[in-house]
Protein backbone atom coordinates (compact mmCIF):
# COMPACT_ATOMS: atom_id res chain seq x y z
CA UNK A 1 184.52 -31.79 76.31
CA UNK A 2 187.37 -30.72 78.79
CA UNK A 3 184.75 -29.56 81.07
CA UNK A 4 182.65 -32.57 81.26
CA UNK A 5 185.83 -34.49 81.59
CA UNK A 6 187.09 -33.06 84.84
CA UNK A 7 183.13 -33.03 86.38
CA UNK A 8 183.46 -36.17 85.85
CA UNK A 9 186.68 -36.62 87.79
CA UNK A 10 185.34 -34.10 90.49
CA UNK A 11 182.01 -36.40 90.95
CA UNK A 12 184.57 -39.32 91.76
CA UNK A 13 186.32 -37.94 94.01
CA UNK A 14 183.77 -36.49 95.63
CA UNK A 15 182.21 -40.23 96.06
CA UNK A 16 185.24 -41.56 97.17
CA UNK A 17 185.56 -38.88 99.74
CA UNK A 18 182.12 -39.26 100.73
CA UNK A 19 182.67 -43.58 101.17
CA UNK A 20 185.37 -42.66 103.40
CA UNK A 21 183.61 -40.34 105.52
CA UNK A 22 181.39 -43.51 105.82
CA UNK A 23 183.55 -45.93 106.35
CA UNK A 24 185.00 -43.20 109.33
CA UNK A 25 181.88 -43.53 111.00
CA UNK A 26 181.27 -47.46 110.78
CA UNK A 27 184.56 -47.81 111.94
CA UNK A 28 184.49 -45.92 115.21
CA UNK A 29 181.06 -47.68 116.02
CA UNK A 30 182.59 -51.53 115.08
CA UNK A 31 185.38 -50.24 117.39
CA UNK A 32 183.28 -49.82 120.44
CA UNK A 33 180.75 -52.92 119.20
CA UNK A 34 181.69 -55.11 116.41
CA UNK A 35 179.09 -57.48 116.40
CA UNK A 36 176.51 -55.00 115.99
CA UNK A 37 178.58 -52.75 113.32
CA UNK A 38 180.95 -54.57 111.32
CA UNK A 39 178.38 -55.60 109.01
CA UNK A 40 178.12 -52.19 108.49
CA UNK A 41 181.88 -51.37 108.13
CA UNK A 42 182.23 -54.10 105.86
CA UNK A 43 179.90 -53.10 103.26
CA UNK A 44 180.65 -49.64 103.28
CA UNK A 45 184.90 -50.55 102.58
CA UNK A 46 183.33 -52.43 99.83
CA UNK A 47 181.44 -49.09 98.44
CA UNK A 48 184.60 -47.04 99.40
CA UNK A 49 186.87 -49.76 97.10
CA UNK A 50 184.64 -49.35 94.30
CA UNK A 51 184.57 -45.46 94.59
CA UNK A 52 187.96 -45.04 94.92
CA UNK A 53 188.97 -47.49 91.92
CA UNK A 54 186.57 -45.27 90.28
CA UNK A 55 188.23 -41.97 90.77
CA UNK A 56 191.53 -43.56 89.51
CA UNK A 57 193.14 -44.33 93.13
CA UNK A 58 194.17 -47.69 92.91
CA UNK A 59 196.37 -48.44 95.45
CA UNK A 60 193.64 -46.67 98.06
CA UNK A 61 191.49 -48.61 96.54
CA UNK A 62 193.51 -51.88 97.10
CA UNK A 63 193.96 -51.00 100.73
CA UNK A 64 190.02 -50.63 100.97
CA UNK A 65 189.20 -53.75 99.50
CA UNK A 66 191.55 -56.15 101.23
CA UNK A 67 189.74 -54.99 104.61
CA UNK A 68 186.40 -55.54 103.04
CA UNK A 69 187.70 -58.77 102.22
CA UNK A 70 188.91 -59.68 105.78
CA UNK A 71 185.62 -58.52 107.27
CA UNK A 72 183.29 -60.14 105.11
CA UNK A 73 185.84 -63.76 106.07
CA UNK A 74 185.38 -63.26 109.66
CA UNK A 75 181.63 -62.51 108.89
CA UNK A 76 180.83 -65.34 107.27
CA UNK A 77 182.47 -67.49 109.19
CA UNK A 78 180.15 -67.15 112.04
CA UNK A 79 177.04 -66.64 109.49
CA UNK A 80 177.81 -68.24 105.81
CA UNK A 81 174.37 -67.55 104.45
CA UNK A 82 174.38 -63.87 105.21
CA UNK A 83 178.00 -63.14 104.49
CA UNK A 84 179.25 -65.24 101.65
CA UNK A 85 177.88 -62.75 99.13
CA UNK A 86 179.99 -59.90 100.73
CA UNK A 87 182.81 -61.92 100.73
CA UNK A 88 182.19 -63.11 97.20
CA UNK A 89 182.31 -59.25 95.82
CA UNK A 90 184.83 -57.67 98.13
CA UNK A 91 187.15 -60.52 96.48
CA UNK A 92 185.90 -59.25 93.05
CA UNK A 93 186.45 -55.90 94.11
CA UNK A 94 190.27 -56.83 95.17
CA UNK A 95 190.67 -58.68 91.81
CA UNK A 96 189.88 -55.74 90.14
CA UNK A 97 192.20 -53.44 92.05
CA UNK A 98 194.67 -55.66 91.95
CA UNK A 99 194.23 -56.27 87.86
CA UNK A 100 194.46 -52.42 88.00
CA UNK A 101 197.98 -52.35 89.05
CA UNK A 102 199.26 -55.06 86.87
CA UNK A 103 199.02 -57.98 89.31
CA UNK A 104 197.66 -60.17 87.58
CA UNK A 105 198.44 -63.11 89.32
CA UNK A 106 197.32 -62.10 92.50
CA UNK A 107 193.87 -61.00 90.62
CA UNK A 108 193.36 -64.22 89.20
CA UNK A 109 193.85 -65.47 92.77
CA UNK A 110 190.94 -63.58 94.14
CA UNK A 111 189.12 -63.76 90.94
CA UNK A 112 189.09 -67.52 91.03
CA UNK A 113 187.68 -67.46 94.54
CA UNK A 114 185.06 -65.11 94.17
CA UNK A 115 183.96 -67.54 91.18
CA UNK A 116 183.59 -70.91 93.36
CA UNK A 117 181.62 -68.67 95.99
CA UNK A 118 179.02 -67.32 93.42
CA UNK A 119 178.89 -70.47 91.49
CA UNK A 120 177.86 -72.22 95.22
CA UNK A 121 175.18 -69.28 95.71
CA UNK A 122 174.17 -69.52 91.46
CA UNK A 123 173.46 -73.23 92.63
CA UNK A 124 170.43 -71.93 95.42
CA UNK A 125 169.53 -68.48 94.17
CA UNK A 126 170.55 -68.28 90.42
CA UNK A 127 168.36 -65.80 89.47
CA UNK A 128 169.97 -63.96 92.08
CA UNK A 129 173.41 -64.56 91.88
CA UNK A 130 173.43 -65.19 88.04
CA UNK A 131 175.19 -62.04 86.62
CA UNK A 132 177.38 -61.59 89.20
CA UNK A 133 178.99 -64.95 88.42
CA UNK A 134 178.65 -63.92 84.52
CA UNK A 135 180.86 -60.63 86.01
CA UNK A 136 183.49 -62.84 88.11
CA UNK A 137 183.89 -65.12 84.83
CA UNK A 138 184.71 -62.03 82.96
CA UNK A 139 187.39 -60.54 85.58
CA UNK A 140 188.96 -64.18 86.03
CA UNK A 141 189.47 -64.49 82.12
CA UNK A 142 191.05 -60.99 82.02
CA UNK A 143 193.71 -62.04 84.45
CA UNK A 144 194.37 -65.43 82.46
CA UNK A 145 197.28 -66.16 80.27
CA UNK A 146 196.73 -67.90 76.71
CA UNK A 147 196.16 -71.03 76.09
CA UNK A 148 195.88 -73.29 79.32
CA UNK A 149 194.04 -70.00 80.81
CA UNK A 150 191.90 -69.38 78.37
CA UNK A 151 191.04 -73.22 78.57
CA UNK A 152 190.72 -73.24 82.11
CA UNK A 153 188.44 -69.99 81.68
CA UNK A 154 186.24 -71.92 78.83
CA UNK A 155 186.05 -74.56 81.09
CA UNK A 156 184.47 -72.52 84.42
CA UNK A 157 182.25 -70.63 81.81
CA UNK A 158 181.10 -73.52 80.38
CA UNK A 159 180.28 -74.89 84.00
CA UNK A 160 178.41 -71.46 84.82
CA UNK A 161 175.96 -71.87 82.09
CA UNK A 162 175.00 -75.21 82.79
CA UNK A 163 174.27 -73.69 86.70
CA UNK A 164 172.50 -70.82 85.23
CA UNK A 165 170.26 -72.81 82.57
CA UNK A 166 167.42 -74.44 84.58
CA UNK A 167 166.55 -71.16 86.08
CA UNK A 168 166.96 -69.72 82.54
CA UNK A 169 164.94 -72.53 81.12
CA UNK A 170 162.00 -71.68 83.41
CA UNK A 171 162.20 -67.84 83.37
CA UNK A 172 164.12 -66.59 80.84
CA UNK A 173 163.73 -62.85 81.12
CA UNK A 174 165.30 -63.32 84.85
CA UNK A 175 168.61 -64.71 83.84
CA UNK A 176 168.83 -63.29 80.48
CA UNK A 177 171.80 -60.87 81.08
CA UNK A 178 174.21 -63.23 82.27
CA UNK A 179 173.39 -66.18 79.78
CA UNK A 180 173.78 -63.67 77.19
CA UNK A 181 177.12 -62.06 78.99
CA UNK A 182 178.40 -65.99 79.26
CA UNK A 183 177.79 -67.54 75.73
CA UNK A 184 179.54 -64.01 74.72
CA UNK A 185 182.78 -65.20 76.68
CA UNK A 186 182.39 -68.61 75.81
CA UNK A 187 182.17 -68.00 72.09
CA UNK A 188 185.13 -65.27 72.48
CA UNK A 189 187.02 -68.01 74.12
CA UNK A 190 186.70 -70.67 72.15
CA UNK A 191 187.70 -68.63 68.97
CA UNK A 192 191.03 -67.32 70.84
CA UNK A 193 191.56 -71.05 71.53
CA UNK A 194 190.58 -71.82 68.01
CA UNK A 195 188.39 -74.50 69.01
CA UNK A 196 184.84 -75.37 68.14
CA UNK A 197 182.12 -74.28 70.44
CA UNK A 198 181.35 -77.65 72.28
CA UNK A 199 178.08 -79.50 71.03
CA UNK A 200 176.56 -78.38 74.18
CA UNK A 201 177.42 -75.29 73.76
CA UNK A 202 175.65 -74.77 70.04
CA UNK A 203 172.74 -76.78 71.82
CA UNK A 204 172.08 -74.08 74.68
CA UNK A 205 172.83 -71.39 72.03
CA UNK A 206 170.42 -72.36 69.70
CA UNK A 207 168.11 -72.59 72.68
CA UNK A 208 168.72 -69.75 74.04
CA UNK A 209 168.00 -67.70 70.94
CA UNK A 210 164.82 -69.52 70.49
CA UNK A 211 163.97 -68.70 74.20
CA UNK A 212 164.84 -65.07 73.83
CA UNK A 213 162.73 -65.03 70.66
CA UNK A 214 165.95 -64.03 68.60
């Protein structure tokens, strides 16, 4: 048990070593050209982020994301259609770090950002962008308070299901992860609030069981 245990560890660092080495490379070449390589650069800080929040280095893994973060804002600034999904998970990625460390606030920050840019992409591409809004939901109710956070949360979940359902409606098999990760958090939600599900809520539900053949 032991054993598997520190492969484990030794896999993660070795990933996080081997993002780094990446990120190295991207960097010197964005130096000399950044329009052609910081593209590059910025997706590979977001894979170095994830690695090293992975192999337990947080703060490294802070550092890694807020530069992902800045790169993907200057990126889509001069192209919104091809960046704004970077930028939407390298602020996920730095909500996560930063929930990591105990800060929450500043997670909830980021959090609630990456959430109004993948609800704007669930509202073109949802079967595309579906789950990862289902994921930012999650991470923005973990760095909530109670009560006027966990309403606030209910609220934005509430919203992402009614985003998600046409596509749902017309292809259910496509979007079927993140309804079922959303009604989850919605019911959980609503409980810890001690409220009753909304009558739209039940309505979808009982839909979407009858959809999913459940």
């Amino acid at each position: 048990m032991a054993e598997g245990v520190a492969q484990a560890s030794d896999t993660r660092h070795v990933a996080a070593m081997s993002a780094r080495e990446t990120v190295d490379r991207y960097r010197a070449l964005a130096q000399r050209d950044p329009d052609a390589w910081l593209p590059d650069l910025a997706r590979s800080l977001n894979d170095e982020a994830i690695a090293l929040l992975g192999a337990g280095r947080k703060t490294e893994a802070l550092a890694a994301s807020r530069e992902a973060v800045d790169a993907h804002r200057a990126l889509a600034q001069r192209s919104p259609e091809a960046f704004l999904p970077g930028l939407a998970m390298s602020l996920h990625n730095m909500g996560n770090a930063l929930r990591s460390l105990g800060r929450r606030r500043e997670a909830g920050s980021a959090a609630r950002e990456a959430v109004g840019l993948y609800g704007s992409l669930v509202r073109e591409r949802p079967e595309a962008f579906g789950l990862h809004l289902a994921s930012s939901l999650t991470a923005l109710h973990a760095t909530l308070d109670e009560g006027p956070g966990r309403a606030e949360a209910l609220g934005l979940v509430e919203e992402g299901i009614g985003l998600i359902w046409p596509c749902f409606e017309r292809a259910p098999q496509e979007s079927s992860a993140a309804m079922t990760m959303l009604f989850e958090l919605a019911l959980d939600l609503s409980e810890a609030l001690r409220r009753a599900p909304s009558a739209s809520l039940l309505a979808r539900g009982k839909a979407f069981r009858r959809l999913m053949g459940r």
